[in-house]
N, C-alpha and C. Protein backbone atom coordinates (compact mmCIF):
# COMPACT_ATOMS: atom_id res chain seq x y z
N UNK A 1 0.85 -1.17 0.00
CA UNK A 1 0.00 0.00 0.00
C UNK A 1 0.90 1.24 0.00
N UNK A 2 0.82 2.05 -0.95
CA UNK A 2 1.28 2.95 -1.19
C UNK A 2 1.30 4.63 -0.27
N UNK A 3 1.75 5.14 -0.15
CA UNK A 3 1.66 6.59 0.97
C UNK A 3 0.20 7.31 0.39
N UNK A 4 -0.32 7.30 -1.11
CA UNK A 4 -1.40 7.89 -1.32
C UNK A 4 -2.96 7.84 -0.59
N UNK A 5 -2.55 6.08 -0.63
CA UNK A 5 -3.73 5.15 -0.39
C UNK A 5 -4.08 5.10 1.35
N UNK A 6 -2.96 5.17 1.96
CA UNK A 6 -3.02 5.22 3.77
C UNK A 6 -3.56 6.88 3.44
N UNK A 7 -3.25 7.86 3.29
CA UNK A 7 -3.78 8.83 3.10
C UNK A 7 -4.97 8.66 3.24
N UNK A 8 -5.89 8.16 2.00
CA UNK A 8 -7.54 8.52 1.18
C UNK A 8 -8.16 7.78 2.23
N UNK A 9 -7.23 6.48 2.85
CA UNK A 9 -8.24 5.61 3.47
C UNK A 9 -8.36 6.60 5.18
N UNK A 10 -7.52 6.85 5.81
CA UNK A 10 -7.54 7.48 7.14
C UNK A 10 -8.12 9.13 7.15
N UNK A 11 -8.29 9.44 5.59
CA UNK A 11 -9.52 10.43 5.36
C UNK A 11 -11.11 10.08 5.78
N UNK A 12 -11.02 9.09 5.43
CA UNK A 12 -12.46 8.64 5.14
C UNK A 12 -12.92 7.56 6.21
N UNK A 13 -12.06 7.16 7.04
CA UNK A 13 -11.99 6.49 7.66
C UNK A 13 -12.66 7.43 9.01
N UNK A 14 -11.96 8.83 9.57
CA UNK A 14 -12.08 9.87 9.74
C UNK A 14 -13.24 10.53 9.62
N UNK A 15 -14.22 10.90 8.56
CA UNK A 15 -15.16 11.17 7.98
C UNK A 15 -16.13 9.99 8.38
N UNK A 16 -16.24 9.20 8.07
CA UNK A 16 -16.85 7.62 8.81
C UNK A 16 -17.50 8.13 10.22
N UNK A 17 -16.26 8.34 11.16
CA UNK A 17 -16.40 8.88 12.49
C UNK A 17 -16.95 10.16 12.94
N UNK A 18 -16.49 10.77 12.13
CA UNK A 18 -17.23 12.31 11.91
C UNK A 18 -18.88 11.67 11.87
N UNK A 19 -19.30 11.26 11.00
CA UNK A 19 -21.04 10.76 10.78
C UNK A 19 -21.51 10.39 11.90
N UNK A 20 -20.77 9.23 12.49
CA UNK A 20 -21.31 8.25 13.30
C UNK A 20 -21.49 8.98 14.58
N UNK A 21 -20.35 9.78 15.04
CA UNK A 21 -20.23 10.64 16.05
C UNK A 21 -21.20 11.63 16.19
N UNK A 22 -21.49 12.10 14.82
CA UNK A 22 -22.97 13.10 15.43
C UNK A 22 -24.50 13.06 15.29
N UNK A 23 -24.37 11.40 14.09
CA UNK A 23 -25.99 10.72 14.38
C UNK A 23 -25.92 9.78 15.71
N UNK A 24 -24.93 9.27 16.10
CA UNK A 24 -25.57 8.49 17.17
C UNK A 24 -25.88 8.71 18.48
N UNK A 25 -25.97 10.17 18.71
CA UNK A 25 -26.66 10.82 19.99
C UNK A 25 -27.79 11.34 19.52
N UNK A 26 -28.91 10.50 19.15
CA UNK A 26 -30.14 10.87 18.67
C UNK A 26 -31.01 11.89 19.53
N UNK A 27 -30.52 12.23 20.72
CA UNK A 27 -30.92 13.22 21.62
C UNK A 27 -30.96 14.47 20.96
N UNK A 28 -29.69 14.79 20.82
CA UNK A 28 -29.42 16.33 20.07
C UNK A 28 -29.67 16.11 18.85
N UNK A 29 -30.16 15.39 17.99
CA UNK A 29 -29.81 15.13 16.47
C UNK A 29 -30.97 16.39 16.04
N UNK A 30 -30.50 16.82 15.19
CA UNK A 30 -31.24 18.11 14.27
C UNK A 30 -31.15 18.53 12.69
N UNK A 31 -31.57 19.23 12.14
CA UNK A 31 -31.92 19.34 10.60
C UNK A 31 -30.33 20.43 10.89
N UNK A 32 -30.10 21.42 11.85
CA UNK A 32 -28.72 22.06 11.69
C UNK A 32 -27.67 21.30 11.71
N UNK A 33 -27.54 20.35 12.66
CA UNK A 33 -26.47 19.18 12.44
C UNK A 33 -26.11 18.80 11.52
N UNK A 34 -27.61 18.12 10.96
CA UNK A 34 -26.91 17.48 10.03
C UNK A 34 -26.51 18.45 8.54
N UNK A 35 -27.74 19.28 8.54
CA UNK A 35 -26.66 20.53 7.84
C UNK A 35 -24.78 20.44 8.17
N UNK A 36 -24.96 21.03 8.82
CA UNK A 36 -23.31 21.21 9.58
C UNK A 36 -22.49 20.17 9.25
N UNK A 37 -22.68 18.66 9.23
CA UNK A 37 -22.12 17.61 8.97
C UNK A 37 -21.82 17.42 7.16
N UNK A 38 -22.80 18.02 6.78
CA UNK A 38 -23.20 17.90 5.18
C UNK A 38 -22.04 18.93 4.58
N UNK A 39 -21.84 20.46 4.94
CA UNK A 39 -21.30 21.59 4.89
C UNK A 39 -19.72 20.72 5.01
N UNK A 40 -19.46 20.15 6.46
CA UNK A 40 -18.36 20.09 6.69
C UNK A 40 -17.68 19.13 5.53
N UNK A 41 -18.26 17.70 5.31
CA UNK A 41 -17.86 17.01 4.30
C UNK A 41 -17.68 17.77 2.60
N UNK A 42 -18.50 18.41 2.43
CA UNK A 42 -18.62 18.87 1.02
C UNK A 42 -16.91 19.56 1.03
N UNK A 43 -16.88 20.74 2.25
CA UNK A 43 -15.94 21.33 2.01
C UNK A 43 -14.38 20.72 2.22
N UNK A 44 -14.59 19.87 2.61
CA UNK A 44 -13.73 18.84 3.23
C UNK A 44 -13.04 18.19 1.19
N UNK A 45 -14.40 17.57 1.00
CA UNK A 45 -14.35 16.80 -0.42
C UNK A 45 -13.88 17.72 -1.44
N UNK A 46 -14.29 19.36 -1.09
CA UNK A 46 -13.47 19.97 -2.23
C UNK A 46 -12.33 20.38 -2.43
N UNK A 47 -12.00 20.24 -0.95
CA UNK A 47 -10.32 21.45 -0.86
C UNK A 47 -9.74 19.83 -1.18
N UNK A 48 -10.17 18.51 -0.94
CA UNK A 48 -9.05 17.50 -1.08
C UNK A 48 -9.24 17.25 -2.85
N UNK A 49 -10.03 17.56 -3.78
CA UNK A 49 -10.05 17.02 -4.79
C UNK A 49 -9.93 18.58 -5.80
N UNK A 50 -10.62 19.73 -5.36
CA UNK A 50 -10.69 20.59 -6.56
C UNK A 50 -9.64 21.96 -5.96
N UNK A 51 -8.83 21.72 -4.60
CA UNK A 51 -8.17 23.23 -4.18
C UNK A 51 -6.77 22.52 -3.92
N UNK A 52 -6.16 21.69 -4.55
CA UNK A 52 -4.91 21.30 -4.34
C UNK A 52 -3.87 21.76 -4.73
N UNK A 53 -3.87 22.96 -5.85
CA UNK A 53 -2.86 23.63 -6.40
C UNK A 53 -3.43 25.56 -6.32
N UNK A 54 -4.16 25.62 -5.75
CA UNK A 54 -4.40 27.04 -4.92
C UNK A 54 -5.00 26.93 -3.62
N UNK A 55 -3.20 27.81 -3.38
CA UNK A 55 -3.30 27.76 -2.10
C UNK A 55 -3.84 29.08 -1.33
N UNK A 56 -4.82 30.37 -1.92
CA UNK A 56 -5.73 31.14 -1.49
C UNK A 56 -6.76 30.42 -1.30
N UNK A 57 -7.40 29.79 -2.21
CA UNK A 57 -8.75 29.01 -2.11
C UNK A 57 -8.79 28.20 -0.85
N UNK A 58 -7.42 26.89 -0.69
CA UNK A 58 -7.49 25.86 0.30
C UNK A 58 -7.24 26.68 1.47
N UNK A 59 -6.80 27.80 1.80
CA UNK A 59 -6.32 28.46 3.02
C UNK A 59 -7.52 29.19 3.57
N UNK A 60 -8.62 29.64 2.47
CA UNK A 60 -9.74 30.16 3.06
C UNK A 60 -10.86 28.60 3.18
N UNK A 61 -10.62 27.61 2.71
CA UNK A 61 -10.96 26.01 2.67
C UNK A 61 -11.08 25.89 4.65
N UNK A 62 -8.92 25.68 5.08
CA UNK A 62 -8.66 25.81 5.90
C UNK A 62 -9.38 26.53 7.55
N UNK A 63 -9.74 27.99 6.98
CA UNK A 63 -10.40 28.46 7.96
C UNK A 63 -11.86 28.20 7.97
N UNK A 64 -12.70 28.18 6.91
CA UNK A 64 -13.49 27.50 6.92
C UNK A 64 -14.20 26.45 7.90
N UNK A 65 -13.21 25.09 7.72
CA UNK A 65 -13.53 24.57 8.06
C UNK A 65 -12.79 24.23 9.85
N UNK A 66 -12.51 24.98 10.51
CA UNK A 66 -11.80 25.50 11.64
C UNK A 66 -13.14 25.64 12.36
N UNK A 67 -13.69 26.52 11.83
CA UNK A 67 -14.90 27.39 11.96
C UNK A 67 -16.02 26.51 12.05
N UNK A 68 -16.31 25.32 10.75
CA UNK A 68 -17.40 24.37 10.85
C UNK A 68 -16.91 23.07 12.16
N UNK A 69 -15.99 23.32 12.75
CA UNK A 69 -15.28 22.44 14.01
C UNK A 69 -16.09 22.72 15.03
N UNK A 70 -15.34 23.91 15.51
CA UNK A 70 -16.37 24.23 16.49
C UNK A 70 -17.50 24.57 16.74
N UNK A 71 -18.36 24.56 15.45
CA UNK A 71 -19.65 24.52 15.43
C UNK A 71 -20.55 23.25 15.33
N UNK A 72 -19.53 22.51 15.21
CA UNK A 72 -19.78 20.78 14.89
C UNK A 72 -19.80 20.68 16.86
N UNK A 73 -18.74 20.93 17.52
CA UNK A 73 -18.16 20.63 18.87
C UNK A 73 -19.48 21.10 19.68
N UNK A 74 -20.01 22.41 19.67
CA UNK A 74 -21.04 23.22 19.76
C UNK A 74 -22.39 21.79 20.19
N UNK A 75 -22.35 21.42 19.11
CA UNK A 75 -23.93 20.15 18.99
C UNK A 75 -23.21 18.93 19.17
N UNK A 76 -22.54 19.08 19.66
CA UNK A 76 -21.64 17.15 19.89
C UNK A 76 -21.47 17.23 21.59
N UNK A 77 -22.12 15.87 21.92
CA UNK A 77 -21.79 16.05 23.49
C UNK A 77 -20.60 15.38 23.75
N UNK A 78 -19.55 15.14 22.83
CA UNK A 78 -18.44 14.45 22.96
C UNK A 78 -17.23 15.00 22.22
N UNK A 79 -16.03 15.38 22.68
CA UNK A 79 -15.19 15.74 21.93
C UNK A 79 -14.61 14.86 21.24
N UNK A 80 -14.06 14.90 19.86
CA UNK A 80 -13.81 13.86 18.81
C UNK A 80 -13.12 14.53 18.12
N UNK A 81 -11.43 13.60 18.32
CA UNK A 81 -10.07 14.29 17.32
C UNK A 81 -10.49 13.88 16.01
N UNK A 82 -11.34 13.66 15.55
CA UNK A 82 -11.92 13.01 14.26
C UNK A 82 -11.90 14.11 13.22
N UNK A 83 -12.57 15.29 13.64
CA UNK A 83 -12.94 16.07 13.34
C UNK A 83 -11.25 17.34 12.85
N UNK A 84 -10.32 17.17 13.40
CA UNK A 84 -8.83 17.44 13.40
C UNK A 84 -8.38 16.83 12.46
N UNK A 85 -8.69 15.50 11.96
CA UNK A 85 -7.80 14.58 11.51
C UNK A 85 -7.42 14.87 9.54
N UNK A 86 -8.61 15.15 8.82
CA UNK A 86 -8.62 15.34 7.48
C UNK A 86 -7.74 16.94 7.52
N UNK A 87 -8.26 17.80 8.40
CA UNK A 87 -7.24 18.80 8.28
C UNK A 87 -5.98 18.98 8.63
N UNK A 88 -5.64 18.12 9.60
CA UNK A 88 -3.85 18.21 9.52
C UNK A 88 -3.40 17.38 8.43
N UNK A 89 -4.26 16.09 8.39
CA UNK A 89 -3.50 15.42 7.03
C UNK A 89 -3.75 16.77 5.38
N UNK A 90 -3.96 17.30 5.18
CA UNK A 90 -4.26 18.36 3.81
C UNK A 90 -3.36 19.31 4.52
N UNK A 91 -3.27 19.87 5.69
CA UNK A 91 -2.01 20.70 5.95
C UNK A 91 -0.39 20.30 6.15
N UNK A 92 -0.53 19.27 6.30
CA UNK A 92 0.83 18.41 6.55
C UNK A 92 0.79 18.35 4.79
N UNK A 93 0.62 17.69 3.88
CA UNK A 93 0.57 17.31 3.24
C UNK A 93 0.47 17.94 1.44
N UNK A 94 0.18 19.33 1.57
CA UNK A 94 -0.34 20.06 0.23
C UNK A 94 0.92 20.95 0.58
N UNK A 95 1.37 20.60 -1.36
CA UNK A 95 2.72 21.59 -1.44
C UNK A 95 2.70 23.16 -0.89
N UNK A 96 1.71 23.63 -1.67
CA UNK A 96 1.43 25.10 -1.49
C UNK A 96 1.25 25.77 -0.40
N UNK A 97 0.92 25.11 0.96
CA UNK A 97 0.84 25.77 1.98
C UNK A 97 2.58 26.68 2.65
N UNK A 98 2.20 27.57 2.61
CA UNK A 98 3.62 28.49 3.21
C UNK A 98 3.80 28.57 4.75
N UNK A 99 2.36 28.93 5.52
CA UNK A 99 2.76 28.93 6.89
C UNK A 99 1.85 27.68 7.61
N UNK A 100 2.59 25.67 7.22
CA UNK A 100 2.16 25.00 7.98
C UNK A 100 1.98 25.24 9.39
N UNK A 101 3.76 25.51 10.26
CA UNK A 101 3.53 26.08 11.64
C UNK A 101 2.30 26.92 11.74
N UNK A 102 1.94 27.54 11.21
CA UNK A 102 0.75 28.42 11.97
C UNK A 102 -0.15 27.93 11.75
N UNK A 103 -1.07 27.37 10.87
CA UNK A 103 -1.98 26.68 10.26
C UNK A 103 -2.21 25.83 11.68
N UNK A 104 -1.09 24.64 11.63
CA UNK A 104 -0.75 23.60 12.79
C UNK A 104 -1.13 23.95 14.48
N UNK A 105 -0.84 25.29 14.38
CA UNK A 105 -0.88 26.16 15.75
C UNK A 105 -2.02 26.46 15.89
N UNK A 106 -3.06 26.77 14.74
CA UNK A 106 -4.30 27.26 15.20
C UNK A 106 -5.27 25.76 15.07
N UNK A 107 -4.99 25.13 14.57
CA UNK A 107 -5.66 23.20 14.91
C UNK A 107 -5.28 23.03 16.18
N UNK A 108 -3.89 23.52 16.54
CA UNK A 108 -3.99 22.88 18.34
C UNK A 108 -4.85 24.12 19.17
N UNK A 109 -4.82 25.04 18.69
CA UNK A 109 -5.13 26.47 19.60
C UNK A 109 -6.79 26.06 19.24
N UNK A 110 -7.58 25.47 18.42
CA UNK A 110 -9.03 25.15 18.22
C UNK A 110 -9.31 23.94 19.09
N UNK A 111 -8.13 23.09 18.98
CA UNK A 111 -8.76 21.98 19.95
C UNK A 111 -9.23 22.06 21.12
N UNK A 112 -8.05 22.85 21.55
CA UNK A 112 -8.31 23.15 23.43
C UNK A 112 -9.06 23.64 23.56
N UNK A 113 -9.76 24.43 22.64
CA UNK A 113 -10.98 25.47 22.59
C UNK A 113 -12.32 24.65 22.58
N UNK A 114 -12.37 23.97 21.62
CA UNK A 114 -13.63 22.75 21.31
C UNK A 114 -13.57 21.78 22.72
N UNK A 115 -12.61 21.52 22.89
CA UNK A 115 -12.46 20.49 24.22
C UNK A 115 -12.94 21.24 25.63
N UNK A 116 -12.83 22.54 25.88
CA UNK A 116 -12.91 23.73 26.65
C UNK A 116 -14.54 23.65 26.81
N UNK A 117 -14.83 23.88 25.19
CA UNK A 117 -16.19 24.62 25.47
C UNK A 117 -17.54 23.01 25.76
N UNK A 118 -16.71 21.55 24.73
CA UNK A 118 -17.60 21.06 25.11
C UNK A 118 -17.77 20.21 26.53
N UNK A 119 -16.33 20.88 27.41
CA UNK A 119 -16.51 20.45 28.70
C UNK A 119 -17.54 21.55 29.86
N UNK A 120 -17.79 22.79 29.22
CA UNK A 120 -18.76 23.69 29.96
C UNK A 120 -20.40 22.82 29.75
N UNK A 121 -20.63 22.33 28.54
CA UNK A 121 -21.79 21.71 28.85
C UNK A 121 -21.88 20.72 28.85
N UNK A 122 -20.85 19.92 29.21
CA UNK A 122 -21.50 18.40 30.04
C UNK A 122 -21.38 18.87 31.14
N UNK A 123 -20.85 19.58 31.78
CA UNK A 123 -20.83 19.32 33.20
C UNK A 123 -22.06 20.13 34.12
């Protein structure tokens, strides 16, 4: 198996978990969710297939979907690195990006944040 293929599969593999993680608390489940879930994949599916050689497009891709995180974290009663995972692999990974370190810095600086906020409402 080739470096492409561990890639596409631990994308989607990822995405898999992303789904499962926010239909199977049928408590909170909602028409915005699953909006939100729908939003996140699409944009997810485009920066990996149609924004790979512009890197304005994938960088506003990037924040984007930063943004659809913690709004995902927001309606999830569980925090899930799942949701991290397709975006460090496309930031690790796409030539064009210039400032990975920072990119990298604001995925860890969102986590603690998502992890933060969805520990104010479980408790």
């Amino acid at each position: 198996m080739n470096n492409y293929n561990l890639i596409t599969i631990t994308r989607y593999i990822s995405l898999f978990m992303i789904i499962l993680n926010s239909f199977t608390n049928i408590n909170h489940f909602s028409n915005y969710l699953f909006f939100l879930v729908l939003i996140f994949i699409i944009n997810n599916q485009l920066r990996y297939f149609n924004l790979y050689n512009k890197k304005i497009l994938a960088s506003v891709s990037f924040v984007v979907e930063l943004i659809l995180i913690f709004l995902l974290s927001c309606y999830s009663t569980k925090q899930s690195i799942f949701y991290f995972i397709p975006l460090i692999i496309d930031i690790t990974f796409f030539k064009h990006i210039i400032n990975k370190s920072l990119y990298l810095f604001l995925i860890l600086v969102s986590c603690f944040v998502t992890t933060f906020n969805t520990s104010i409402y479980t408790s």
